[in-house]
PDB file of N, CA and C in Angstrom:
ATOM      1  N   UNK A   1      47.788 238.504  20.607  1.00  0.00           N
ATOM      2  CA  UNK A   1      46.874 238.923  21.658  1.00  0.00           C
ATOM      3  C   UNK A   1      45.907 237.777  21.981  1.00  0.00           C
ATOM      4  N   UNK A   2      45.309 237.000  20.995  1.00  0.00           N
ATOM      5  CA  UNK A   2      44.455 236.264  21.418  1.00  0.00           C
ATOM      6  C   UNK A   2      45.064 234.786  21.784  1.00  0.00           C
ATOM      7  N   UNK A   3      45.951 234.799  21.408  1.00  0.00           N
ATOM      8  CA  UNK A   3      47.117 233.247  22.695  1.00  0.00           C
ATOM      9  C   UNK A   3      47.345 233.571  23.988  1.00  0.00           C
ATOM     10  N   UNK A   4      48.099 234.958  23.929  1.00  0.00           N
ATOM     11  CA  UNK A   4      48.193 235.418  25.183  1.00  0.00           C
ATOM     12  C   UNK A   4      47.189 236.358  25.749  1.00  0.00           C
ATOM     13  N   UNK A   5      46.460 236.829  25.765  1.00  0.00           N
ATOM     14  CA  UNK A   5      45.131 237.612  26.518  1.00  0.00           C
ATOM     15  C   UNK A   5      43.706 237.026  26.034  1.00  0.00           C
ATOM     16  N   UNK A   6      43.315 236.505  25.679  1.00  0.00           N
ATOM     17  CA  UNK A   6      42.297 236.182  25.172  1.00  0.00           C
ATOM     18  C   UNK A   6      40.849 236.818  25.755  1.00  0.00           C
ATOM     19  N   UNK A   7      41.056 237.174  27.341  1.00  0.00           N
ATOM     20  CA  UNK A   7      39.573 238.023  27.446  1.00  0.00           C
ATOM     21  C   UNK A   7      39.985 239.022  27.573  1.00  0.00           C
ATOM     22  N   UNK A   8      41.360 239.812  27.268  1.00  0.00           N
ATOM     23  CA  UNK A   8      41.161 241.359  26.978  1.00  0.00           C
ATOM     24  C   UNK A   8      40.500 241.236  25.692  1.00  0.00           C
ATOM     25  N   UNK A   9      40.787 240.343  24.443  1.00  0.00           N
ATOM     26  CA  UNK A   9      39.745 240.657  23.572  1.00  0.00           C
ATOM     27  C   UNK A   9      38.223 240.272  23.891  1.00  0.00           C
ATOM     28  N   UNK A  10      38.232 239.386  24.574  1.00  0.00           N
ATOM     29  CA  UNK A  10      36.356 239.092  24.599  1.00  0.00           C
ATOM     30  C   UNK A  10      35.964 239.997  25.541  1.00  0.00           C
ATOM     31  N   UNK A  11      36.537 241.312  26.584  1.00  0.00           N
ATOM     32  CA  UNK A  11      35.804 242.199  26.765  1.00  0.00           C
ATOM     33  C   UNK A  11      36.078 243.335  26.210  1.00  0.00           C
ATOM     34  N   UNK A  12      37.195 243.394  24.932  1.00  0.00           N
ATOM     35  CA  UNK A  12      36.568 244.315  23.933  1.00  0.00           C
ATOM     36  C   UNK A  12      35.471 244.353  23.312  1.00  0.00           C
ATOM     37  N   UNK A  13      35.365 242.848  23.065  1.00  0.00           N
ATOM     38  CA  UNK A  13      34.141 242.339  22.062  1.00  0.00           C
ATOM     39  C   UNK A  13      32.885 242.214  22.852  1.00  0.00           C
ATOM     40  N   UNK A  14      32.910 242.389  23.845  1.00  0.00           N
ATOM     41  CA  UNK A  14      31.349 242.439  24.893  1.00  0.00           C
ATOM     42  C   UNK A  14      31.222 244.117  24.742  1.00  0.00           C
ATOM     43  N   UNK A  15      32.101 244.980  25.175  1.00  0.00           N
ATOM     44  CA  UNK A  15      31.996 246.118  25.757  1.00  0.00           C
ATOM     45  C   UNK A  15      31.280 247.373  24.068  1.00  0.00           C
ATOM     46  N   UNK A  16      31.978 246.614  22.713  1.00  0.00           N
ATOM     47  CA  UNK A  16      31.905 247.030  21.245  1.00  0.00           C
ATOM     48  C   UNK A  16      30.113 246.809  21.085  1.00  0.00           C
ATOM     49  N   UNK A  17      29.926 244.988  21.334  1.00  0.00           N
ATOM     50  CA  UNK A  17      28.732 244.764  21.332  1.00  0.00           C
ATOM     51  C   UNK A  17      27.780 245.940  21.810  1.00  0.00           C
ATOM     52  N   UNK A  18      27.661 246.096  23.091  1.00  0.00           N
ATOM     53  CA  UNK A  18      26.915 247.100  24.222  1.00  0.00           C
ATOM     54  C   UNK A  18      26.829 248.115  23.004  1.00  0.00           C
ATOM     55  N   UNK A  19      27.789 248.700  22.761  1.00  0.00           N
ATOM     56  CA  UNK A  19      28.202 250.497  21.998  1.00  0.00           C
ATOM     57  C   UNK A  19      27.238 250.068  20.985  1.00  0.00           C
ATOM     58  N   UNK A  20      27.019 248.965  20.279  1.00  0.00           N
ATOM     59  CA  UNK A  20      26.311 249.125  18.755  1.00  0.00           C
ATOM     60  C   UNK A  20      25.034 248.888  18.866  1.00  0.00           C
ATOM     61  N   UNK A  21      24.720 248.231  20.014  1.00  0.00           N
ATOM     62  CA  UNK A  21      23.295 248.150  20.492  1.00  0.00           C
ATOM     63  C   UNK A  21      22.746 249.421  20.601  1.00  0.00           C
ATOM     64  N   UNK A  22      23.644 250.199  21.209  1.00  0.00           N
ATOM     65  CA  UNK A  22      22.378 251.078  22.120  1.00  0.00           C
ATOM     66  C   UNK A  22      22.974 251.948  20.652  1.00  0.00           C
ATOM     67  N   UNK A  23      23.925 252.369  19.995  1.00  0.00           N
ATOM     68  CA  UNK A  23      23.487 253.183  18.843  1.00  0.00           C
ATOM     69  C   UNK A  23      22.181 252.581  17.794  1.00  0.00           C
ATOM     70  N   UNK A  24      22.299 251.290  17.564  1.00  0.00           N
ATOM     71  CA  UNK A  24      21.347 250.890  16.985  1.00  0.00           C
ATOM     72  C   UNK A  24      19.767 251.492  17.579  1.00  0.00           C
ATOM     73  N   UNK A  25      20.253 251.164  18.923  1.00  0.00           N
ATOM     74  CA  UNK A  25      18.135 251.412  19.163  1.00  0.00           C
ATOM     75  C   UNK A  25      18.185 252.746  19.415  1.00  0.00           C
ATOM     76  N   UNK A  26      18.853 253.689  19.086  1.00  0.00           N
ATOM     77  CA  UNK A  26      19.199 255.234  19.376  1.00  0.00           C
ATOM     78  C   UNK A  26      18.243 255.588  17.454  1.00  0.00           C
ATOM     79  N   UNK A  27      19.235 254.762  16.344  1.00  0.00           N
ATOM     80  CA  UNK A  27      18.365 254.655  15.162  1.00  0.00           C
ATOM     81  C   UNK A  27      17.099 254.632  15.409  1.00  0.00           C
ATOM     82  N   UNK A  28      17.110 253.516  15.769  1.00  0.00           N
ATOM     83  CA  UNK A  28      15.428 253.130  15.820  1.00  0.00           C
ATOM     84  C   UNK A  28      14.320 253.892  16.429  1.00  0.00           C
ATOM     85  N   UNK A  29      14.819 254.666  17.626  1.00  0.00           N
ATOM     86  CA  UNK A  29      13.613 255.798  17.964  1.00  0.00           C
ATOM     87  C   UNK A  29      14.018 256.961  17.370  1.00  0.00           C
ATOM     88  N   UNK A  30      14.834 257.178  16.318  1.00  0.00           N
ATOM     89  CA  UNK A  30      14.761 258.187  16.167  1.00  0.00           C
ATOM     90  C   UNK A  30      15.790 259.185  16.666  1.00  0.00           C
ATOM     91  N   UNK A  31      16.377 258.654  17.660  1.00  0.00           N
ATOM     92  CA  UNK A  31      16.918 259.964  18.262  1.00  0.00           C
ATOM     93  C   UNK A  31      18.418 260.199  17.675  1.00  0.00           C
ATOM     94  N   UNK A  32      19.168 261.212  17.575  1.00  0.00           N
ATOM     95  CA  UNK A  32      20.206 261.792  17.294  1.00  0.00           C
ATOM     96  C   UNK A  32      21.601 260.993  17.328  1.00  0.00           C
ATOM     97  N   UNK A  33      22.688 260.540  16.529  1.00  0.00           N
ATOM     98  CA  UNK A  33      23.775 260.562  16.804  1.00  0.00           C
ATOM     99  C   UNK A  33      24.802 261.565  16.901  1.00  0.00           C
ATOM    100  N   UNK A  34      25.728 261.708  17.878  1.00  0.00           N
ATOM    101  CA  UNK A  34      26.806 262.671  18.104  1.00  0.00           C
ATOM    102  C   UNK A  34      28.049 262.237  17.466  1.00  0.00           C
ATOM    103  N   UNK A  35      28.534 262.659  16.496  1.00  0.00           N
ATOM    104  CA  UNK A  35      29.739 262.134  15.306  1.00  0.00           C
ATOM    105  C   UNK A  35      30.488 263.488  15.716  1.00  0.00           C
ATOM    106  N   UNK A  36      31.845 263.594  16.155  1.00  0.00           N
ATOM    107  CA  UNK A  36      32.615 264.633  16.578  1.00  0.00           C
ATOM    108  C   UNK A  36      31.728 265.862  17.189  1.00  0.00           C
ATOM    109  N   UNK A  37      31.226 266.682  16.294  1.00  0.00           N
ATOM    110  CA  UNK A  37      30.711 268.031  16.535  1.00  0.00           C
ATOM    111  C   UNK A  37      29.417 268.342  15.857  1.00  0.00           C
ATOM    112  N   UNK A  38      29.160 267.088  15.046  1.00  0.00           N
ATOM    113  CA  UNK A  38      27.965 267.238  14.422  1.00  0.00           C
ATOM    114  C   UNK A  38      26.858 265.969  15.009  1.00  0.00           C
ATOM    115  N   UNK A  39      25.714 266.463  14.248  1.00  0.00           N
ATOM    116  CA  UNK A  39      24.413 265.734  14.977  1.00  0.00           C
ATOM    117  C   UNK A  39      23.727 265.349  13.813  1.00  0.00           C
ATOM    118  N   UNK A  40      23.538 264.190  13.840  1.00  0.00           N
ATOM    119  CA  UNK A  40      22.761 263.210  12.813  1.00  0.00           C
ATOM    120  C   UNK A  40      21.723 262.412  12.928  1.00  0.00           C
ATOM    121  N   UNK A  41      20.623 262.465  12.720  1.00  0.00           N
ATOM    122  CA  UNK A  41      19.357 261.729  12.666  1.00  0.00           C
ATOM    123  C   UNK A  41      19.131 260.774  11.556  1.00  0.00           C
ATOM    124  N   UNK A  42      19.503 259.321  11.626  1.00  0.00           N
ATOM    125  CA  UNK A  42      19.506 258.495  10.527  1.00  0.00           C
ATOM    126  C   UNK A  42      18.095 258.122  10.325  1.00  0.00           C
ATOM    127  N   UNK A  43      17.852 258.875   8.806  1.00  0.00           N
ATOM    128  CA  UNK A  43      16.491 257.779   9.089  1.00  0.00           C
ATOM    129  C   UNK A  43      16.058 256.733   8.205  1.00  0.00           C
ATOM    130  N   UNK A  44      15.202 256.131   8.877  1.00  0.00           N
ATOM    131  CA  UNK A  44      14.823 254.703   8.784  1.00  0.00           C
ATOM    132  C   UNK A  44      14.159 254.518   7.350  1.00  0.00           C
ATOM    133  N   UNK A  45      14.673 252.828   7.198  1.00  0.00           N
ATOM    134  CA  UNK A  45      14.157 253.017   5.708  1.00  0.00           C
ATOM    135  C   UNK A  45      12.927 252.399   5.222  1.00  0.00           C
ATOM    136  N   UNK A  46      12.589 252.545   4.115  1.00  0.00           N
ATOM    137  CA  UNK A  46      11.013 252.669   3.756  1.00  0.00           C
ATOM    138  C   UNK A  46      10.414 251.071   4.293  1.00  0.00           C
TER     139      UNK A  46
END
């Protein structure tokens, strides 16, 4: 894949980036993750 496509992976790898950001700052205020059917509030550590 990466000889022959090389920016289908670098806009996997842009589009993955985006997703972990905004879960990350989703952590950070606090607010809720949606994991299948359940709801999770990670919280922050000491």
């Amino acid at each position: 894949m990466w000889a022959s496509e090389p920016h289908r992976l670098a806009d996997y790898n842009r589009v993955d980036l985006d997703l972990t950001h905004e879960l990350f700052m989703r952590v950070l205020r606090g607010e809720p993750l949606f994991l299948g059917d359940a709801t999770v509030v990670l919280p922050l550590p000491d």
